[in-house]
C-alpha atoms as a PDB file:
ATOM      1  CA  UNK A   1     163.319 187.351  17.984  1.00  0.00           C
ATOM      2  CA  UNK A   2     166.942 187.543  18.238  1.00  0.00           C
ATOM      3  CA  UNK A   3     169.294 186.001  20.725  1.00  0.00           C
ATOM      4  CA  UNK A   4     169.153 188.568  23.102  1.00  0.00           C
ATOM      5  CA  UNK A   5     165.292 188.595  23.395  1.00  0.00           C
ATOM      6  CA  UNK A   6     165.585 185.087  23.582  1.00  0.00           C
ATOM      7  CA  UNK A   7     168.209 185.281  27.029  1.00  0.00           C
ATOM      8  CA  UNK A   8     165.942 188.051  28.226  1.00  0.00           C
ATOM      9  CA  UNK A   9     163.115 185.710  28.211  1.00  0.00           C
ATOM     10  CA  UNK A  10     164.814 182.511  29.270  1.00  0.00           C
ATOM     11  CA  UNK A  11     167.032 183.383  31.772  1.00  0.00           C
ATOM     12  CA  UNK A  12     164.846 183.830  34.499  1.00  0.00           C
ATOM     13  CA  UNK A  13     163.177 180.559  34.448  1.00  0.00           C
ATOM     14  CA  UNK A  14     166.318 179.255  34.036  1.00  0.00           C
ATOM     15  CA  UNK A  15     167.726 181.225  37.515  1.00  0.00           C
ATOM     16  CA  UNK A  16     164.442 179.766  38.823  1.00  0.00           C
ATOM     17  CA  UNK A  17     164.610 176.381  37.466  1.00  0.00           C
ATOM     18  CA  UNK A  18     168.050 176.322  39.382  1.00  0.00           C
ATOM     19  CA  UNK A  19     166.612 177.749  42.873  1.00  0.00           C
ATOM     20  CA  UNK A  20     163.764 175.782  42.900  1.00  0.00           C
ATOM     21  CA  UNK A  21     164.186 172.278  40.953  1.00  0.00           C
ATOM     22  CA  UNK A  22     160.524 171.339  41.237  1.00  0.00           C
ATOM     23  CA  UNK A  23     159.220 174.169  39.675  1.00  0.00           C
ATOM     24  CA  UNK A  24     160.647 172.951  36.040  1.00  0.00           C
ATOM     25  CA  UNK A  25     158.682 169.996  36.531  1.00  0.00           C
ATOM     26  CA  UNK A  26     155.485 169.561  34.535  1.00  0.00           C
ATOM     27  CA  UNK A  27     153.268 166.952  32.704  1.00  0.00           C
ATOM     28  CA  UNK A  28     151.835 167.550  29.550  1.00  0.00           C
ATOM     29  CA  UNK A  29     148.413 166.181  28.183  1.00  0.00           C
ATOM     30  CA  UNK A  30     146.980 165.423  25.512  1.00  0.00           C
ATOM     31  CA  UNK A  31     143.458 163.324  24.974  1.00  0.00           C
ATOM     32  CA  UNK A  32     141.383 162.138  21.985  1.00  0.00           C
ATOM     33  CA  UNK A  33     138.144 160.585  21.054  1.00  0.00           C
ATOM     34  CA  UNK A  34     137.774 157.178  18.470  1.00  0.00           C
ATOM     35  CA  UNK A  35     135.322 157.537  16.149  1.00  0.00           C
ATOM     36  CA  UNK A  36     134.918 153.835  15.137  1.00  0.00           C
ATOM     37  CA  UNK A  37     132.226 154.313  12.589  1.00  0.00           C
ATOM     38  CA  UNK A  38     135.255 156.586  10.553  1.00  0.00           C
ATOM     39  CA  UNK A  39     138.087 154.799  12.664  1.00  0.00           C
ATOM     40  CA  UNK A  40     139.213 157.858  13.042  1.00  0.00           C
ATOM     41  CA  UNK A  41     140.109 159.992  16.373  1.00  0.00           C
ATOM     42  CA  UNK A  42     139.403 163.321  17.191  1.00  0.00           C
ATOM     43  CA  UNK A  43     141.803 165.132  19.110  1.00  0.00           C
ATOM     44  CA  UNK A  44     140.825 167.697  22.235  1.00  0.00           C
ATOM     45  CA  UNK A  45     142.246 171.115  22.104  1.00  0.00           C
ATOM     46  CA  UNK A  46     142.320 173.057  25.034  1.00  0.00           C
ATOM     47  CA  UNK A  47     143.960 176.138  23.782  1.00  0.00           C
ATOM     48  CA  UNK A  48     143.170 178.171  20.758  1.00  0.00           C
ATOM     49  CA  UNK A  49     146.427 178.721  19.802  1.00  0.00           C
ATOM     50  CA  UNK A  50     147.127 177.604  16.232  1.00  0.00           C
ATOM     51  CA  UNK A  51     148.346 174.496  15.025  1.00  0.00           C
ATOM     52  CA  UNK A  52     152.230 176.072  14.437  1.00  0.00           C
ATOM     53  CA  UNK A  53     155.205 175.142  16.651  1.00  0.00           C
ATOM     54  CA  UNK A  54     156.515 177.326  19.126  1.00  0.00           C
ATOM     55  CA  UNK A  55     158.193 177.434  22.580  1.00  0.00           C
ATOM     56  CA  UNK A  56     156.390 176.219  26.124  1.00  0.00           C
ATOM     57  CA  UNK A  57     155.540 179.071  28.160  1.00  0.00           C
ATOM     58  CA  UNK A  58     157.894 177.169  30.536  1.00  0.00           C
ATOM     59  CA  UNK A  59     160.738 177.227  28.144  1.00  0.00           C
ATOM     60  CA  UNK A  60     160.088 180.898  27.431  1.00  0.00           C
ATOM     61  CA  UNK A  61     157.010 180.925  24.888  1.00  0.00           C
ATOM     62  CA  UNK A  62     154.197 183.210  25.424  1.00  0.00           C
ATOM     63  CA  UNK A  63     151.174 180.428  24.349  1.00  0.00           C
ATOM     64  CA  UNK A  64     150.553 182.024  21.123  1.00  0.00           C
ATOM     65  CA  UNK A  65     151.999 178.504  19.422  1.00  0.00           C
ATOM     66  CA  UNK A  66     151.129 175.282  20.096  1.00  0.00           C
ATOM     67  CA  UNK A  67     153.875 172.812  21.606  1.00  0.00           C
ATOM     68  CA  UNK A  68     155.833 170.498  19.753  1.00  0.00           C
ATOM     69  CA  UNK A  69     155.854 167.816  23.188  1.00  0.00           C
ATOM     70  CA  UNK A  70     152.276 168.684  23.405  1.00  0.00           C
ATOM     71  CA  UNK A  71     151.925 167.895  19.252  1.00  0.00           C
ATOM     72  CA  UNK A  72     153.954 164.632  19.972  1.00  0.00           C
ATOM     73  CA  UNK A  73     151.478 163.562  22.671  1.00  0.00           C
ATOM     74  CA  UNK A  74     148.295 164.559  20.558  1.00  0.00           C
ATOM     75  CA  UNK A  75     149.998 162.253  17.443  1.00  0.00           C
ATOM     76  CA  UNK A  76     150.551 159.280  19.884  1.00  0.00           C
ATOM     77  CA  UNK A  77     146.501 159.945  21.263  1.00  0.00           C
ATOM     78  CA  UNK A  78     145.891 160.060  17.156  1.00  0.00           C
ATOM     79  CA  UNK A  79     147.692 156.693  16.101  1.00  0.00           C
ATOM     80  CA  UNK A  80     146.829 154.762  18.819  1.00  0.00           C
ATOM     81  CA  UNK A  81     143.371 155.629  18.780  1.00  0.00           C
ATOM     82  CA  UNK A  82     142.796 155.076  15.082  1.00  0.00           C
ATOM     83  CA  UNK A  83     144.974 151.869  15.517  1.00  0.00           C
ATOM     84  CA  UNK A  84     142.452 150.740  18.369  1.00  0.00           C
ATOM     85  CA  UNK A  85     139.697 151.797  15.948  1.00  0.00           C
ATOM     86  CA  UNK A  86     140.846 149.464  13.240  1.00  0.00           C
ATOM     87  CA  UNK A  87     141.642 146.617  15.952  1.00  0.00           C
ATOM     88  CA  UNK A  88     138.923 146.472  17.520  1.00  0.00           C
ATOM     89  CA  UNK A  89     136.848 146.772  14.483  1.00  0.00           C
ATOM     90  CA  UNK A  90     138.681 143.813  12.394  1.00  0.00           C
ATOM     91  CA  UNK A  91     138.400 141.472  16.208  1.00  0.00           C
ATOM     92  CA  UNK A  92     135.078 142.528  15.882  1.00  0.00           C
ATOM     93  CA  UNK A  93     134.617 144.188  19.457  1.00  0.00           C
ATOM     94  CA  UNK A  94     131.965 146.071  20.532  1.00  0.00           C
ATOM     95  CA  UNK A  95     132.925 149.358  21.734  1.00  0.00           C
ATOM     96  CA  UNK A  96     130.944 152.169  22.907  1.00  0.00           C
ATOM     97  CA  UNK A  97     133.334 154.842  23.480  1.00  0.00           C
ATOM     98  CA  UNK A  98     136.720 155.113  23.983  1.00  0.00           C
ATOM     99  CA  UNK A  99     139.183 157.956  24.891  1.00  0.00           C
ATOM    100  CA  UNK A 100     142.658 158.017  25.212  1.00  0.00           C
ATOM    101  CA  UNK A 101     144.593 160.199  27.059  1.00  0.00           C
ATOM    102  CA  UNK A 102     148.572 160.320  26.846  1.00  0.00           C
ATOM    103  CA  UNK A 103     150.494 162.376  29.599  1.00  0.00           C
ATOM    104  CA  UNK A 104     154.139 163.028  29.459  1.00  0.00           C
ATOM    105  CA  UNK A 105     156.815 164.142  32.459  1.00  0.00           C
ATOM    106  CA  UNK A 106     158.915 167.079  31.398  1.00  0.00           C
ATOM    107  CA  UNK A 107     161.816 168.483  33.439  1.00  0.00           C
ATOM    108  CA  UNK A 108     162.074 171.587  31.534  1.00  0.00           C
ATOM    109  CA  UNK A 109     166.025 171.997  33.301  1.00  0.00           C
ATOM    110  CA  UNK A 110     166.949 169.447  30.784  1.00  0.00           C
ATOM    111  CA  UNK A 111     165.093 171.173  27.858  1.00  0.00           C
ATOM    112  CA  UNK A 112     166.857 174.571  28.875  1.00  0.00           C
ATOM    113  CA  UNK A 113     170.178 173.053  29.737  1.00  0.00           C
ATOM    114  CA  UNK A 114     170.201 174.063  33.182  1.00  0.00           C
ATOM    115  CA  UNK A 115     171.548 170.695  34.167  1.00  0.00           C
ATOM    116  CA  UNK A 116     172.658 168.400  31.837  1.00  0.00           C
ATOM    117  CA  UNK A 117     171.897 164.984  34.135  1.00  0.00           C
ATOM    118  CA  UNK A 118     168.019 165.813  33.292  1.00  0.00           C
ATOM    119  CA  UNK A 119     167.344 164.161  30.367  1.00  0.00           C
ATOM    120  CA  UNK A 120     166.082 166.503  27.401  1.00  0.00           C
ATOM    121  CA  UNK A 121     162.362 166.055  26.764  1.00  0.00           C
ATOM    122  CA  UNK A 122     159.740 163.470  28.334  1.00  0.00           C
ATOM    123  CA  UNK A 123     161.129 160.988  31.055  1.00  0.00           C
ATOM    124  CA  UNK A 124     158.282 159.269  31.025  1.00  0.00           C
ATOM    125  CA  UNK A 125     154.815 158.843  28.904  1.00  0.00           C
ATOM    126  CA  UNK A 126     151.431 157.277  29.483  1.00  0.00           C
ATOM    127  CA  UNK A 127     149.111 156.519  27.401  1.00  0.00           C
ATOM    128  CA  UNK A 128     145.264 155.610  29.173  1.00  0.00           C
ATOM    129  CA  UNK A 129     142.821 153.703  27.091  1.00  0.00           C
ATOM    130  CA  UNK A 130     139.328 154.256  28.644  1.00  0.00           C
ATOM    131  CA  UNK A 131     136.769 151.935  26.921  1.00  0.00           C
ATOM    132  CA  UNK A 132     133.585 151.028  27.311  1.00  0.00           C
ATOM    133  CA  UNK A 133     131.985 147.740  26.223  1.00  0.00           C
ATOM    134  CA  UNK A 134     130.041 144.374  26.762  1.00  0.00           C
ATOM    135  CA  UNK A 135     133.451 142.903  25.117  1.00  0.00           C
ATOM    136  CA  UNK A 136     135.381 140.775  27.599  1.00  0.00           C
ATOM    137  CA  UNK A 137     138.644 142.252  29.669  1.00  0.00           C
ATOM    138  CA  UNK A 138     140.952 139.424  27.644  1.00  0.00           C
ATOM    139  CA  UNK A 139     139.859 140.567  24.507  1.00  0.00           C
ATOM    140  CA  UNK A 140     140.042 144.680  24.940  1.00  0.00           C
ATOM    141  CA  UNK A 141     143.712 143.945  26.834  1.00  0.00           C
ATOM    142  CA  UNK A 142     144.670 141.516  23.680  1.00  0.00           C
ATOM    143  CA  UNK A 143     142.972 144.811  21.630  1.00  0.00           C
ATOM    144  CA  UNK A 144     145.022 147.506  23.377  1.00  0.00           C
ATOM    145  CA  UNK A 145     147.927 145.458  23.774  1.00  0.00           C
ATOM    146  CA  UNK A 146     147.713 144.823  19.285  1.00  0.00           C
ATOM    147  CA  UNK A 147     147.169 149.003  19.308  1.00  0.00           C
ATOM    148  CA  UNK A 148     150.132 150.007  21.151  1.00  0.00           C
ATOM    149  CA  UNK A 149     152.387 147.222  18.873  1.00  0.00           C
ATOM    150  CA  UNK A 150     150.684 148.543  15.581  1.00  0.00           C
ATOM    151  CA  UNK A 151     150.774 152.300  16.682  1.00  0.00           C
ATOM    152  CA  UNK A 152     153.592 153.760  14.315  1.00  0.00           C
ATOM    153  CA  UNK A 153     154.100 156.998  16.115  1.00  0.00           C
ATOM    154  CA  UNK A 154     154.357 154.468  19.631  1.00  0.00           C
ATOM    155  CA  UNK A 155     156.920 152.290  17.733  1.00  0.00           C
ATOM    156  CA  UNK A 156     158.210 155.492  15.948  1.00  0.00           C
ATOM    157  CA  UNK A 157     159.366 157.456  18.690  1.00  0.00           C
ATOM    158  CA  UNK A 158     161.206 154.071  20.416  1.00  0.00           C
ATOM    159  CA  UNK A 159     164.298 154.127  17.240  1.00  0.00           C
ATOM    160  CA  UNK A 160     164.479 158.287  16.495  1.00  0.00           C
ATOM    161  CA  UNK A 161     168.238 158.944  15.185  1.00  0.00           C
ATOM    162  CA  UNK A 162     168.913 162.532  14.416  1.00  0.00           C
ATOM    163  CA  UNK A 163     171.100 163.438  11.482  1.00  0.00           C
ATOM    164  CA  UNK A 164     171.688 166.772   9.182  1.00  0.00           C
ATOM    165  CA  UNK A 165     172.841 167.731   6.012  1.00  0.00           C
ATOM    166  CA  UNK A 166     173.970 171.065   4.387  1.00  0.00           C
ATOM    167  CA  UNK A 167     171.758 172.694   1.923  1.00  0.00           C
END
C-alpha cells in the first residue's frame, strides 16, 4: 500500500468521523479462560484472521489482520489470568472457573488525528474477573486485587516511554 491508497481508504472515515463524532466511538474486547491445572489462560478468538498486526477496519483495515489494541487487550486477559492462576493457586483457593474479559474505549478521531483533544488509543480499560467458587468474597477480592498488582502487562502499560534510534 502506498500513501495514496492509504488517504483513499482513510479519508472517508475520517470526513465521517468529523460529521458524526459518535460514530468513531467503539469498545474493543477481548476475553480468556484460566486453566488452573496448567495456570495458564486460553484466549477467545472471534475472528480468523491471523495473529499479524494490521489496521482496524475503523482506522481503514479490511479485517484480514488482527488488531494491535485488540492484541493489547488479549495480553492484559493473558497476564492477569495466568497471574490469578498462580494466586489463587499459591492462597490455595478453590476455583471452578474463571474468565476474564478486558474491554477498552477507543475514539478512533484521536487514532486518525481528526482531532487532536481525543486522546490517541484507549481512554479507558476494564478488566472483569468472573469466578466461581466456595472461596470467600475477602479472599477472591484480596486474590484479584494481588493479580492486577502482579500482572506485568497491567503494571506494564501504566510507565510506556517511547524512544527511537537510527539503524
Amino acid at each position: 500500500m502506498n500513501a495514496e491508497e492509504l488517504r483513499s481508504i482513510q479519508t472517508p472515515l475520517k470526513e465521517k468521523y468529523r460529521s458524526e463524532p459518535d460514530s468513531a466511538q467503539s469498545t474493543l474486547m477481548a476475553r480468556g479462560k484460566v486453566n488452573f491445572e496448567t495456570i495458564s489462560c486460553q484466549i477467545e478468538h472471534e475472528s480468523e484472521a491471523p495473529r499479524v498486526p494490521g489496521l482496524h477496519p475503523m482506522a481503514g483495515g479490511d479485517g484480514n489482520f488482527s488488531c494491535p489494541a485488540e492484541m493489547l487487550l488479549e495480553a492484559l486477559i493473558g497476564c492477569a489470568g495466568v497471574t490469578l492462576g498462580a494466586v489463587c493457586t499459591a492462597m490455595e483457593i478453590p476455583v471452578d472457573s474463571a474468565i476474564l474479559v478486558a474491554e477498552g474505549d477507543m475514539d478512533f478521531r484521536g487514532t486518525l488525528g481528526v482531532n487532536r483533544e481525543i486522546p490517541v488509543g484507549f481512554t479507558a480499560i476494564r478488566l472483569r474477573f468472573e469466578i466461581a467458587s466456595s472461596a470467600s468474597d475477602e479472599k477472591l477480592a484480596k486474590a484479584v486485587q494481588l493479580a492486577e498488582r502482579y500482572c506485568v502487562v497491567a503494571q506494564s502499560v501504566k510507565n510506556v516511554s517511547a524512544n527511537w534510534i537510527r539503524q
